[in-house]
Protein backbone atom coordinates (compact mmCIF):
# COMPACT_ATOMS: atom_id res chain seq x y z
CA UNK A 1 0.00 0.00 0.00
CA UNK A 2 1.18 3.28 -0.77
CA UNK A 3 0.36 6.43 1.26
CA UNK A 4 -0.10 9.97 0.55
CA UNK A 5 -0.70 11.20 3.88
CA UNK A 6 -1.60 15.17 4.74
CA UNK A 7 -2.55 16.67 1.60
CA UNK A 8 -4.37 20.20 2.33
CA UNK A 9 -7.46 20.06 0.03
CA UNK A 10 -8.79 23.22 1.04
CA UNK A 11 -7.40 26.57 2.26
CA UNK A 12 -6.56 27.16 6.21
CA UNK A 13 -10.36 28.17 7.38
CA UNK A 14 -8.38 31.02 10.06
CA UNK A 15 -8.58 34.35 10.27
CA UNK A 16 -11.25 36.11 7.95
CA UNK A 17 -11.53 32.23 6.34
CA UNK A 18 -13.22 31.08 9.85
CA UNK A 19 -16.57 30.62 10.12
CA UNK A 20 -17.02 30.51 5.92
CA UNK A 21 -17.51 27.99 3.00
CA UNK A 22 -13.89 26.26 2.21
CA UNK A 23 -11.07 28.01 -0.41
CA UNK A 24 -9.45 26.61 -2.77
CA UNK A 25 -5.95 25.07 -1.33
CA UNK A 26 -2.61 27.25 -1.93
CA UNK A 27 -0.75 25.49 -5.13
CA UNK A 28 2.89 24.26 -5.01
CA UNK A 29 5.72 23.98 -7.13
CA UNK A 30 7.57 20.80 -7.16
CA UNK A 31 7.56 17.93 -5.31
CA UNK A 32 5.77 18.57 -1.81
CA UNK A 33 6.29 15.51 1.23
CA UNK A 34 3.68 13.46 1.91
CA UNK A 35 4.72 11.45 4.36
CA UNK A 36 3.30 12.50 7.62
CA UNK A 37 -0.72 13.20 8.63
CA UNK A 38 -1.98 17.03 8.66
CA UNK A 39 -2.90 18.76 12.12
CA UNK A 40 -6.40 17.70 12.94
CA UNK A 41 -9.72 19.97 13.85
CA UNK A 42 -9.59 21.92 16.66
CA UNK A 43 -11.28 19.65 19.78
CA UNK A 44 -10.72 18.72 23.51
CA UNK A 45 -9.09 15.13 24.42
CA UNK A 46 -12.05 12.82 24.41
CA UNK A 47 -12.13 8.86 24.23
CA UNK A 48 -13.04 9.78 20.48
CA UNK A 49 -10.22 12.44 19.06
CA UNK A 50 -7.48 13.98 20.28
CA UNK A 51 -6.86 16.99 21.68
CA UNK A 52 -5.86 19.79 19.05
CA UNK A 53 -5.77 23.69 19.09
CA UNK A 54 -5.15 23.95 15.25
CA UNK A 55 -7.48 25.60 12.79
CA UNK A 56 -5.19 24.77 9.95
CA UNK A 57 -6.69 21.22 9.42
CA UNK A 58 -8.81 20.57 6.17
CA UNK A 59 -6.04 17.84 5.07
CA UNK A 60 -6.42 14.02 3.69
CA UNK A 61 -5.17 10.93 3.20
CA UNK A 62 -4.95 8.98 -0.19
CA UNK A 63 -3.76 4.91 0.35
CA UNK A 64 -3.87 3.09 -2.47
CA UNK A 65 -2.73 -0.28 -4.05
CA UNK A 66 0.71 0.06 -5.14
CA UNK A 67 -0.17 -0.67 -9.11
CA UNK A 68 -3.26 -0.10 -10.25
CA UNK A 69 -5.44 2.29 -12.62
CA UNK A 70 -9.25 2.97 -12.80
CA UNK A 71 -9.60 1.78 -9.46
CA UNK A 72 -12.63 2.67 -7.41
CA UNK A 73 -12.49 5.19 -4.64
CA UNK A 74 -13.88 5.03 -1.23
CA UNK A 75 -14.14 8.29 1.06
CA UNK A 76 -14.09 7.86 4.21
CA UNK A 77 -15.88 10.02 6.82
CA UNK A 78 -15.17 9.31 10.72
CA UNK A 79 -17.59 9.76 13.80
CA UNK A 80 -17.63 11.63 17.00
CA UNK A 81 -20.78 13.74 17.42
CA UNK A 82 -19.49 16.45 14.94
CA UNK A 83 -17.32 17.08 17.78
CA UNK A 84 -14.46 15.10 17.77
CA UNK A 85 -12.25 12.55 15.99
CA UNK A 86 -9.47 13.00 13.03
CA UNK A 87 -9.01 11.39 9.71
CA UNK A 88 -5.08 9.29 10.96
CA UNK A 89 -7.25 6.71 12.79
CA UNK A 90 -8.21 4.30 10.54
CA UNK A 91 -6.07 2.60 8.79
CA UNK A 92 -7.62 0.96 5.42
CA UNK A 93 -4.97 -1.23 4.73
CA UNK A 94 -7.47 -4.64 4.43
CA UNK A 95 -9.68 -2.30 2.15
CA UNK A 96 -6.95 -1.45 0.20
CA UNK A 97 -5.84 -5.07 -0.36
CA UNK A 98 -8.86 -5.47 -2.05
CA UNK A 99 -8.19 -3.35 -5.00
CA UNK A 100 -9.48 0.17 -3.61
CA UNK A 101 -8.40 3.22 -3.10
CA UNK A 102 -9.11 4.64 0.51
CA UNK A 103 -9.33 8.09 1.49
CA UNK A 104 -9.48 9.73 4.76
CA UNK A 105 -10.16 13.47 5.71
CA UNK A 106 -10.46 16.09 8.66
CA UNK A 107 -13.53 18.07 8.74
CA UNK A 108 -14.61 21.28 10.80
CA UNK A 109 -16.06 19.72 14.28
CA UNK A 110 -18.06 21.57 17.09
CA UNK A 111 -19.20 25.38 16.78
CA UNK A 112 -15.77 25.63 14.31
CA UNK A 113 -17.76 23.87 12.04
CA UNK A 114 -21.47 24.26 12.99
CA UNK A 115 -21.89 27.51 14.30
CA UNK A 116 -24.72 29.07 12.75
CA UNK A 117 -24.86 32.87 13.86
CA UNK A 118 -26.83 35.38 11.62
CA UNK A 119 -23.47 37.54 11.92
CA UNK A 120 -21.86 35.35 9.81
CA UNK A 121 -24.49 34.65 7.13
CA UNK A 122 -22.64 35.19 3.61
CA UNK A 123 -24.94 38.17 2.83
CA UNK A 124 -27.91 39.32 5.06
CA UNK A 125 -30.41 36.72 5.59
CA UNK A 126 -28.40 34.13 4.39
CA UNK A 127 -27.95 30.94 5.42
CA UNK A 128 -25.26 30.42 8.31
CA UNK A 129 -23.33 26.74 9.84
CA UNK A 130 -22.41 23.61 8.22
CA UNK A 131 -19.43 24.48 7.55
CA UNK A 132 -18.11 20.71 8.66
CA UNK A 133 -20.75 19.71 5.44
CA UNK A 134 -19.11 21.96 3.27
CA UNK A 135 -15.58 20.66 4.14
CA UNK A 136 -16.47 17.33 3.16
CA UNK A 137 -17.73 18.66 -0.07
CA UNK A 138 -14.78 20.43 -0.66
CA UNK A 139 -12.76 16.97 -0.03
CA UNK A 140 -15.10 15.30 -2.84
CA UNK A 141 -14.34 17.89 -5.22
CA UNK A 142 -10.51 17.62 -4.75
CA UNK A 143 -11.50 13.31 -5.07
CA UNK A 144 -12.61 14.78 -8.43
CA UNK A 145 -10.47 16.64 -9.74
CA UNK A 146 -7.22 14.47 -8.31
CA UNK A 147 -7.79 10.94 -7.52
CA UNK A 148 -7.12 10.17 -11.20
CA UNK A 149 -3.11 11.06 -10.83
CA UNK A 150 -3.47 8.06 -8.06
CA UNK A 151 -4.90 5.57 -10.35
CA UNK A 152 -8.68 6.17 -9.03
CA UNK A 153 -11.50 6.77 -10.57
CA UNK A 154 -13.30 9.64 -10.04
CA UNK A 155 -16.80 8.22 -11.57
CA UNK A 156 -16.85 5.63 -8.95
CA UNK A 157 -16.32 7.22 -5.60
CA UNK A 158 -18.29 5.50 -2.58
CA UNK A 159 -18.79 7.75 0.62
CA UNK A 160 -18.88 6.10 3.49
CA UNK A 161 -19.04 7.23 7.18
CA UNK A 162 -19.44 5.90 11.22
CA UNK A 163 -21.88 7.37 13.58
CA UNK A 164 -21.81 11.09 12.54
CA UNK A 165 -20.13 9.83 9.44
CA UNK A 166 -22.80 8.26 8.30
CA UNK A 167 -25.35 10.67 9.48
CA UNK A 168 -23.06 13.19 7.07
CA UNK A 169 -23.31 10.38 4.70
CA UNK A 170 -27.64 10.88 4.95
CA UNK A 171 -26.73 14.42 4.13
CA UNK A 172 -24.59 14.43 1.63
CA UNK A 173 -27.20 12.33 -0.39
CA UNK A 174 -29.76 14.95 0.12
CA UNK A 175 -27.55 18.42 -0.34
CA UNK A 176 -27.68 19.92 -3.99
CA UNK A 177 -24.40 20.64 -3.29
CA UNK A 178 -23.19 17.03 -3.05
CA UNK A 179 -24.98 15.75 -6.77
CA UNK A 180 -22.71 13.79 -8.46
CA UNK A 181 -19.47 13.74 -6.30
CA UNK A 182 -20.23 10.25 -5.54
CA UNK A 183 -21.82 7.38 -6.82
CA UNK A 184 -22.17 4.93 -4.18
CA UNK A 185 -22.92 5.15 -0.11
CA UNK A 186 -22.02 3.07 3.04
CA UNK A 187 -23.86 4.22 6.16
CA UNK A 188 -22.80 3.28 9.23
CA UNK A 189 -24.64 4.40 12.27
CA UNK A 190 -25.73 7.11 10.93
CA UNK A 191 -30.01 7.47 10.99
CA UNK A 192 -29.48 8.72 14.69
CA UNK A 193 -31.30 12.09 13.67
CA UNK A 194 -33.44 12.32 11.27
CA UNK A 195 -34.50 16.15 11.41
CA UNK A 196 -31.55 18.56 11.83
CA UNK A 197 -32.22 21.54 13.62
CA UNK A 198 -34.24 24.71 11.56
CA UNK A 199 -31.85 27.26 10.94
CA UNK A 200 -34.03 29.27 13.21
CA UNK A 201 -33.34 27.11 16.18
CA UNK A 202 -29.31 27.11 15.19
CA UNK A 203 -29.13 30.98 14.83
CA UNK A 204 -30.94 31.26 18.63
CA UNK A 205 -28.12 28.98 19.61
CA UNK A 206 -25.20 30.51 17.47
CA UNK A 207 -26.76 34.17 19.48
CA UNK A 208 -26.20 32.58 22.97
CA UNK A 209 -22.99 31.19 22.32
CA UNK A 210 -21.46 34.52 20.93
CA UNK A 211 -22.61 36.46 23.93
CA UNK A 212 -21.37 33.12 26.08
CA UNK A 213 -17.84 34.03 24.52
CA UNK A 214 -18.23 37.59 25.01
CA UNK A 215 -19.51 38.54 21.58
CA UNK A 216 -22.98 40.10 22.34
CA UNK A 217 -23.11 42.34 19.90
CA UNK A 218 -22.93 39.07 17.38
CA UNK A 219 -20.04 41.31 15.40
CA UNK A 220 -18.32 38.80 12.94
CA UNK A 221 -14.95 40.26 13.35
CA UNK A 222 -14.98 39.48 17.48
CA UNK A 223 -15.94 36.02 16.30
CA UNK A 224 -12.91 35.62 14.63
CA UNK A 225 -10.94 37.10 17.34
CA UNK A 226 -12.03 34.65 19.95
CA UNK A 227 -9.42 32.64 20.81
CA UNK A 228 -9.96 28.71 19.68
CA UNK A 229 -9.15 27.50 23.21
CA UNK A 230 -12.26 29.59 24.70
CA UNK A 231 -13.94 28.44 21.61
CA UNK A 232 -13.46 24.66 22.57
CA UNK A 233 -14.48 25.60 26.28
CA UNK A 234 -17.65 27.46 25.76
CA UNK A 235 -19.24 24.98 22.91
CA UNK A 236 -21.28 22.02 23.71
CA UNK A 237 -19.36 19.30 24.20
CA UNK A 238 -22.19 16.56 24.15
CA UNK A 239 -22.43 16.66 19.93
CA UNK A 240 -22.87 19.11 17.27
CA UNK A 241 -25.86 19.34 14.84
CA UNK A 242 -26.31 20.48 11.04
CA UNK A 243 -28.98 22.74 10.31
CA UNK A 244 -31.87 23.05 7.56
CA UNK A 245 -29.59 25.92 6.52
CA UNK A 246 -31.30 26.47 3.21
CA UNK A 247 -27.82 26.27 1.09
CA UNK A 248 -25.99 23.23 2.05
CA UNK A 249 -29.23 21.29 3.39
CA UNK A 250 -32.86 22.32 2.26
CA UNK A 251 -34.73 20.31 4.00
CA UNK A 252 -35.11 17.75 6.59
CA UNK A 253 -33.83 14.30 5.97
CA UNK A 254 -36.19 12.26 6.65
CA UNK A 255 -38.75 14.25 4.45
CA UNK A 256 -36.24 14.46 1.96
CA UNK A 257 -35.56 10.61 1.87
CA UNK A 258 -39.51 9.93 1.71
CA UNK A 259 -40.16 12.03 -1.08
CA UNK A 260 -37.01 10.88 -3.35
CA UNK A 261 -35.16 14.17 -3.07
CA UNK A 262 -31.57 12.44 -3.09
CA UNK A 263 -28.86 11.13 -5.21
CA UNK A 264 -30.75 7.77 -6.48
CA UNK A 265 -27.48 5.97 -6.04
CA UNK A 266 -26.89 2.65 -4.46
CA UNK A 267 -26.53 2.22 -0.54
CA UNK A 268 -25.41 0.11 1.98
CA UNK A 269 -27.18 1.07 5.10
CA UNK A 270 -27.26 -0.47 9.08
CA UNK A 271 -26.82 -0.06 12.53
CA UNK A 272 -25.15 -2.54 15.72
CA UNK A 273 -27.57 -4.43 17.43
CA UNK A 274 -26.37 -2.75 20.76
CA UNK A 275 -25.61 0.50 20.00
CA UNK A 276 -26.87 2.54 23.36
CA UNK A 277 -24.88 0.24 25.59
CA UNK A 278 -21.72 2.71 25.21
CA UNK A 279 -23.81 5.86 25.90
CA UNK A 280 -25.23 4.17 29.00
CA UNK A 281 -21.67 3.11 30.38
CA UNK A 282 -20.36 6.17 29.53
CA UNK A 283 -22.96 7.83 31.18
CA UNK A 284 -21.80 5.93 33.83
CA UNK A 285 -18.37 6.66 33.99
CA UNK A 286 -19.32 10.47 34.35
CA UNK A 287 -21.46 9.69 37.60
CA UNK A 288 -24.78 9.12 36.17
CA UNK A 289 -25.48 5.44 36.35
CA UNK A 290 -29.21 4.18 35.38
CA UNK A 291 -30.80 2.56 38.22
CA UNK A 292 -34.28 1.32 39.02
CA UNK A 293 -35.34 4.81 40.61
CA UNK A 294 -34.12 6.72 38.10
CA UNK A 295 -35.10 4.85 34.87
CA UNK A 296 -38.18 6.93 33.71
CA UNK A 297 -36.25 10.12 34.47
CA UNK A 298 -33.31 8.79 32.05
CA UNK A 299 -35.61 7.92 29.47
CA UNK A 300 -37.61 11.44 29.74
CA UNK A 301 -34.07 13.04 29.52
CA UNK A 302 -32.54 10.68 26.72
CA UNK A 303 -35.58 10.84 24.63
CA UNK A 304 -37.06 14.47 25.40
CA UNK A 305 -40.15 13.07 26.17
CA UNK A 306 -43.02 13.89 28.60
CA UNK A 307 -43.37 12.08 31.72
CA UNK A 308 -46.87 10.31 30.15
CA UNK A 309 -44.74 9.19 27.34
CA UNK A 310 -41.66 7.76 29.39
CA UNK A 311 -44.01 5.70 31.17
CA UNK A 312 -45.84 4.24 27.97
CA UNK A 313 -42.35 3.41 27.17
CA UNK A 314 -41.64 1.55 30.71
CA UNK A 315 -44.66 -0.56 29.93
CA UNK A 316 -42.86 -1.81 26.38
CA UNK A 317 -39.53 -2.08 27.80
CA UNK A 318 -40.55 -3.05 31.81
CA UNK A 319 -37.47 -3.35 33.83
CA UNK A 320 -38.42 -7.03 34.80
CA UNK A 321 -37.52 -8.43 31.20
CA UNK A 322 -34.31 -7.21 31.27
CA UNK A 323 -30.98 -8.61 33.48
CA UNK A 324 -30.43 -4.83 34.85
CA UNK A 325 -31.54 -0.91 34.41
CA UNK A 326 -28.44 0.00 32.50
CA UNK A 327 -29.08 -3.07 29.96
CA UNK A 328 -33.52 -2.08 30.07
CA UNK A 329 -32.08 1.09 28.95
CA UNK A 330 -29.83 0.39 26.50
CA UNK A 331 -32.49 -1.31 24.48
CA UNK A 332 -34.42 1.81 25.28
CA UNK A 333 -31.82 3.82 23.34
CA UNK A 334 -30.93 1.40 20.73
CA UNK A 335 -34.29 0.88 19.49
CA UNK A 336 -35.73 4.40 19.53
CA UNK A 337 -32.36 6.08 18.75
CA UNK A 338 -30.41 4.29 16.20
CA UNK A 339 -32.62 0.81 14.86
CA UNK A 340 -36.03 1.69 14.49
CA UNK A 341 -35.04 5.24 12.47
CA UNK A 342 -32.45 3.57 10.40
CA UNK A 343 -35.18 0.92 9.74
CA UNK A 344 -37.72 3.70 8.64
CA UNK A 345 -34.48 5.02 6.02
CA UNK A 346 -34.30 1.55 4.42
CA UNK A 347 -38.18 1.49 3.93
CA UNK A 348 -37.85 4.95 2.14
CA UNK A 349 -34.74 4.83 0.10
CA UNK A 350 -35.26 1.32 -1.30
CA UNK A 351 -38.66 3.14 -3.18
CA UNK A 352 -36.44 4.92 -5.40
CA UNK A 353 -32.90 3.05 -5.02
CA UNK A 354 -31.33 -0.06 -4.65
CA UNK A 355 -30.66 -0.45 -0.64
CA UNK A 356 -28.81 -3.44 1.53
CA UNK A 357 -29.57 -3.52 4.94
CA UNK A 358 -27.33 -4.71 7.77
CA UNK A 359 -27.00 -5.32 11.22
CA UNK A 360 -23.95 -5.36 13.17
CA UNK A 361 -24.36 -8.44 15.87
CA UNK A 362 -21.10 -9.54 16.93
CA UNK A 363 -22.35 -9.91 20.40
CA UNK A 364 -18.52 -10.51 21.93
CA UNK A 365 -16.74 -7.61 19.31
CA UNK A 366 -13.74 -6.81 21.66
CA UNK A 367 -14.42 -3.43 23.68
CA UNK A 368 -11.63 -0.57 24.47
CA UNK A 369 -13.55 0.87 27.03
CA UNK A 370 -13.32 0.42 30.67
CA UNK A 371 -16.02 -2.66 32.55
CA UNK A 372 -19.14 -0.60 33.24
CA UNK A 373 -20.49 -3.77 34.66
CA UNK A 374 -22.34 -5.17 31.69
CA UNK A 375 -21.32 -6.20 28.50
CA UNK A 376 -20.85 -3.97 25.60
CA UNK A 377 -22.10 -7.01 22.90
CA UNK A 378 -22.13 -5.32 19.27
CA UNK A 379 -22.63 -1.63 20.81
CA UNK A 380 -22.19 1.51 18.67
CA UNK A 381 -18.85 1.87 16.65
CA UNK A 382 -17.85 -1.59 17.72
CA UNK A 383 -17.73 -2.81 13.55
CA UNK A 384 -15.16 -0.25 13.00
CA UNK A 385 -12.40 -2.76 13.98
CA UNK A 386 -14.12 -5.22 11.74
CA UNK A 387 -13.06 -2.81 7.93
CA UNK A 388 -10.08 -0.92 9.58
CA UNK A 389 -6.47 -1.15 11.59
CA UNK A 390 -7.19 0.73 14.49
CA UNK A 391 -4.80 2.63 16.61
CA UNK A 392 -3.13 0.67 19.53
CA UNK A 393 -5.66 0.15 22.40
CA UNK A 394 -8.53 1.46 20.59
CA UNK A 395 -10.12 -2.33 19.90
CA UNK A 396 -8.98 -6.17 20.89
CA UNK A 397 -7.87 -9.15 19.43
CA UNK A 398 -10.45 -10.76 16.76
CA UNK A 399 -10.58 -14.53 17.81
CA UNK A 400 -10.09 -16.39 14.43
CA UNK A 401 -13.64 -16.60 13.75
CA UNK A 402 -13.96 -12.86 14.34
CA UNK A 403 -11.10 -12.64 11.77
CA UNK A 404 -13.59 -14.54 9.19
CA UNK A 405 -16.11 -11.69 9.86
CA UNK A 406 -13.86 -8.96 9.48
CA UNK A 407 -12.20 -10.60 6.35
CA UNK A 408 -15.51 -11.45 4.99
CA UNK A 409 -17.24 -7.34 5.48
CA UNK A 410 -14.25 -5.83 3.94
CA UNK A 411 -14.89 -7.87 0.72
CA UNK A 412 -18.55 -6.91 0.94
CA UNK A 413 -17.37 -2.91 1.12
CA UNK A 414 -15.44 -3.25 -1.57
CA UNK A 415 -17.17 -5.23 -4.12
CA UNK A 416 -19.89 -3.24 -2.99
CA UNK A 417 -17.44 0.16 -4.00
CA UNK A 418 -16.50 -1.65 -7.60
CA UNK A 419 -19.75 -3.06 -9.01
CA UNK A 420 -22.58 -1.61 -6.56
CA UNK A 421 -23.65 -5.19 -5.43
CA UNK A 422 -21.94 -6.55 -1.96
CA UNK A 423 -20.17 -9.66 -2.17
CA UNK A 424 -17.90 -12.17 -0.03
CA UNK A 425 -16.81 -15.86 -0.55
CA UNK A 426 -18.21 -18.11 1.44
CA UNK A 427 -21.04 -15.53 2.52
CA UNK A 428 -24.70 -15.31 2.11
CA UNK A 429 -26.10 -13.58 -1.14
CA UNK A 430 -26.99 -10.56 0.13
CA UNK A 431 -30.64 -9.28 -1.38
CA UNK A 432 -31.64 -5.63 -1.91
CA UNK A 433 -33.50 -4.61 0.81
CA UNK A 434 -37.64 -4.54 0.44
CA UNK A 435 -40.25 -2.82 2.52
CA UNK A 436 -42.67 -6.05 2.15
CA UNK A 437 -39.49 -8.87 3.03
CA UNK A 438 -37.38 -6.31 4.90
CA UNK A 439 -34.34 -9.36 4.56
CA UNK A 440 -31.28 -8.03 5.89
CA UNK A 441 -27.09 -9.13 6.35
CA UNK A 442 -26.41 -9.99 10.09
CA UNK A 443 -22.83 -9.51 10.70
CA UNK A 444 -22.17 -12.23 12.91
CA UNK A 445 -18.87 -14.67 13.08
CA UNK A 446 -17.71 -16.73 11.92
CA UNK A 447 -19.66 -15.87 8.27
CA UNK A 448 -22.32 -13.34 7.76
CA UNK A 449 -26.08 -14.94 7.31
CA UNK A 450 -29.24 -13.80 6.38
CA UNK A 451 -31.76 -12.42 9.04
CA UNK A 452 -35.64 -11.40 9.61
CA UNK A 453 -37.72 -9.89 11.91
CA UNK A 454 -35.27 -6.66 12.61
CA UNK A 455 -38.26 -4.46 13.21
CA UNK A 456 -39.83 -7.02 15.64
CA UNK A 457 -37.07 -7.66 18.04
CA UNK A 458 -36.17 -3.69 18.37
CA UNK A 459 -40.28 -3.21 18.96
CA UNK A 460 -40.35 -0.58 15.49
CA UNK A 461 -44.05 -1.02 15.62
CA UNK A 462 -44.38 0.58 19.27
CA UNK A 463 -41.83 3.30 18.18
CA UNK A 464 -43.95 3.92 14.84
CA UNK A 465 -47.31 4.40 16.49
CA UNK A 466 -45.90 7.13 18.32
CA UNK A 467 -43.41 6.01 21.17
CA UNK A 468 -40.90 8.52 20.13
């Protein structure tokens, strides 16, 4: 494999650059190094990114097979709320094997990248925030215009994305300013929110948090005075959000998805069949364990719901079926959160494109994180180690079977990224997803199989008739 690691693909956003849609990168004259990764977006120390103070960041990676032309492309777009995480984490090197080229990028994270403050509209009454979506544009268009001089090629790029990777990966099918940059989609995670915030609600936001970092008057240029470290202080550090900002995102996604507004290209869509478990330990970690007394108050908080509805919700999920609170609630999360609304994506999409559902269900995928007392099982992000070479102490060791699994997805990714249709040896034919059969891909060693009844077992009927 050969790597091309910190290429700039847009201008540094400092300055009078922060807070607006990504320049063009500075040329060069002769041969520039590419041997080491770029700084990474500007974020506190977190179990999911590094800490960094550097604005300068809009750089990628390109990894490719050493010999090879016309070879697809797969961009790669990594998790962490919008808040945190860096593009020199994952390591495509089993991708890669398979005949791909991989590449990896930074993107604008927290209020850097999603402030939306009417201050900083580009002309009055203009839309404001998503800057982090216009980043990854901006990365798509240098795939374009580039990837060719690595032996890719630039008709058959697949985006693909983790948690709020693959919620950017929703997004970037429905933005006009995405059409045509890519022609395939892996989603990972990602159908976590399905209405992004109305620009409205944003700018109220972006107003608090410029008088929070003593900006009152909303003036642009004390925006981009503010130092970044008071920046990364004063934001929310519990996720960022897009918004419906009228530019970069018209509309909401779900709506958009229903009614066919997106790029009718093929898609590879799922979620783990324990995703909440993580949010629930680390909820615990931080001193807020769930416990018997306090379960209807954690789902009322978790789900924004009225007290009336939380308890309708006890009755489905009662703590009696379930070994302990934290576990009663992690099927709480999992179902309303992440399976039941990535369920309801599948249902729309495959109208208008061809769709292949999965579910992650490794239920012993190693875990990083410290015991919270209760297993992790196939919770959210756990897959990643499955498709890439993780950093030292961020996953396990895959048993051999495990091995099998992870050998067997990164085949389906990538014939998936050549030909549109997933494929492994050895593996189950994997049929386009159908609202009436609803058949998806359980990821589960040693080989991946066929399953049924997904909506069922996470209770998407309750959830439908008005749960959430």
């Amino acid at each position: 494999m050969d790597e091309y690691l910190g290429i700039p693909y847009a201008a540094p956003p400092v300055g009078a650059l922060r807070w607006r849609p990504p320049q063009p990168a500075a040329h060069w004259t002769g041969i520039r190094p590419a041997t080491s990764f770029g700084p990474h977006c500007p974020q506190p120390a977190t179990p999911f990114g590094r800490a960094s103070t550097s604005e300068n960041c809009l750089f990628l990676n390109v990894y490719r097979p050493v010999r090879g032309t016309g070879l697809p492309v797969m961009v790669w777009i990594h998790g962490g709320g919008f808040v945190a995480g860096e593009s020199n984490d994952y390591d495509p090197r089993g991708l890669v094997s398979h005949g791909v080229i991989v590449v990896t990028l930074n993107y604008r994270l927290g209020a850097l990248g999603f402030l939306a403050d009417s201050a900083l509209a580009s002309h009055p009454g203009g839309p404001a925030g998503d800057y982090g979506l216009m980043d990854q544009q901006a990365a798509l268009r240098w795939v374009q215009a580039n990837i060719g001089a690595f032996g890719g090629e630039p008709a058959n790029v697949t985006l693909f994305g983790e948690s709020a990777g693959g919620q950017s990966t929703l997004l970037q099918l429905t933005s006009p300013g995405a059409r045509g940059l890519f022609a395939k989609a892996i989603v990972e995670s990602g159908g976590y929110a399905l209405e992004p915030i109305s620009l409205a609600a944003a700018e109220a936001q972006g107003k608090a948090f410029a008088a929070k970092v003593g900006c009152a008057s909303q003036s642009a240029a004390c925006l981009r005075r503010v130092p970044v470290t008071r920046i990364l202080a004063d934001e929310d550090q519990s996720g960022a959000s897009a918004d419906i900002d009228g530019s970069v995102l018209t509309q909401p996604l779900d709506t958009a998805l229903a009614a066919g507004q997106f790029s009718h290209v093929p898609v590879i869509d799922g979620s783990n069949h324990d995703e909440w478990r993580l949010f629930v330990a680390l909820a615990k970690f931080e001193g807020h364990p769930v416990t018997q007394a306090n379960y209807v108050a954690t789902i009322e908080s978790t789900l924004h719901v009225s007290a009336k509805i939380a308890a309708d919700i006890v009755l489905q999920y009662p703590l009696s079926s379930y070994p302990s609170p934290p576990l009663a609630m992690s099927a709480v999360g999992t179902d309303a959160i992440f399976s039941c609304p990535t369920l309801l994506l599948d249902q729309d999409m495959a109208r208008y494109t061809p769709v292949y559902a999965y579910e992650f269900n490794d239920e012993h995928a190693p875990s990083p994180y410290p015991n919270p007392g209760f297993p992790y099982a196939a919770t959210h992000a756990s897959e990643l180690q499955y498709l890439f070479t993780l950093p030292a102490g961020a996953h396990g060791t895959l048993s051999a079977a495990q091995r099998r699994l992870s050998a067997a997805m990164q085949a389906e990714w990538t014939s998936f990224a050549k030909t549109g249709v997933p494929s492994a040896p050895g593996a189950a034919r994997w049929p386009r997803f159908t609202g009436s059969d609803q058949v998806m891909l359980s990821l589960v060693p040693p080989e991946p199989k066929l399953e049924t009844g997904f909506g069922n077992e996470h209770h998407c009927g309750f959830w439908a008739l008005g749960g959430d």
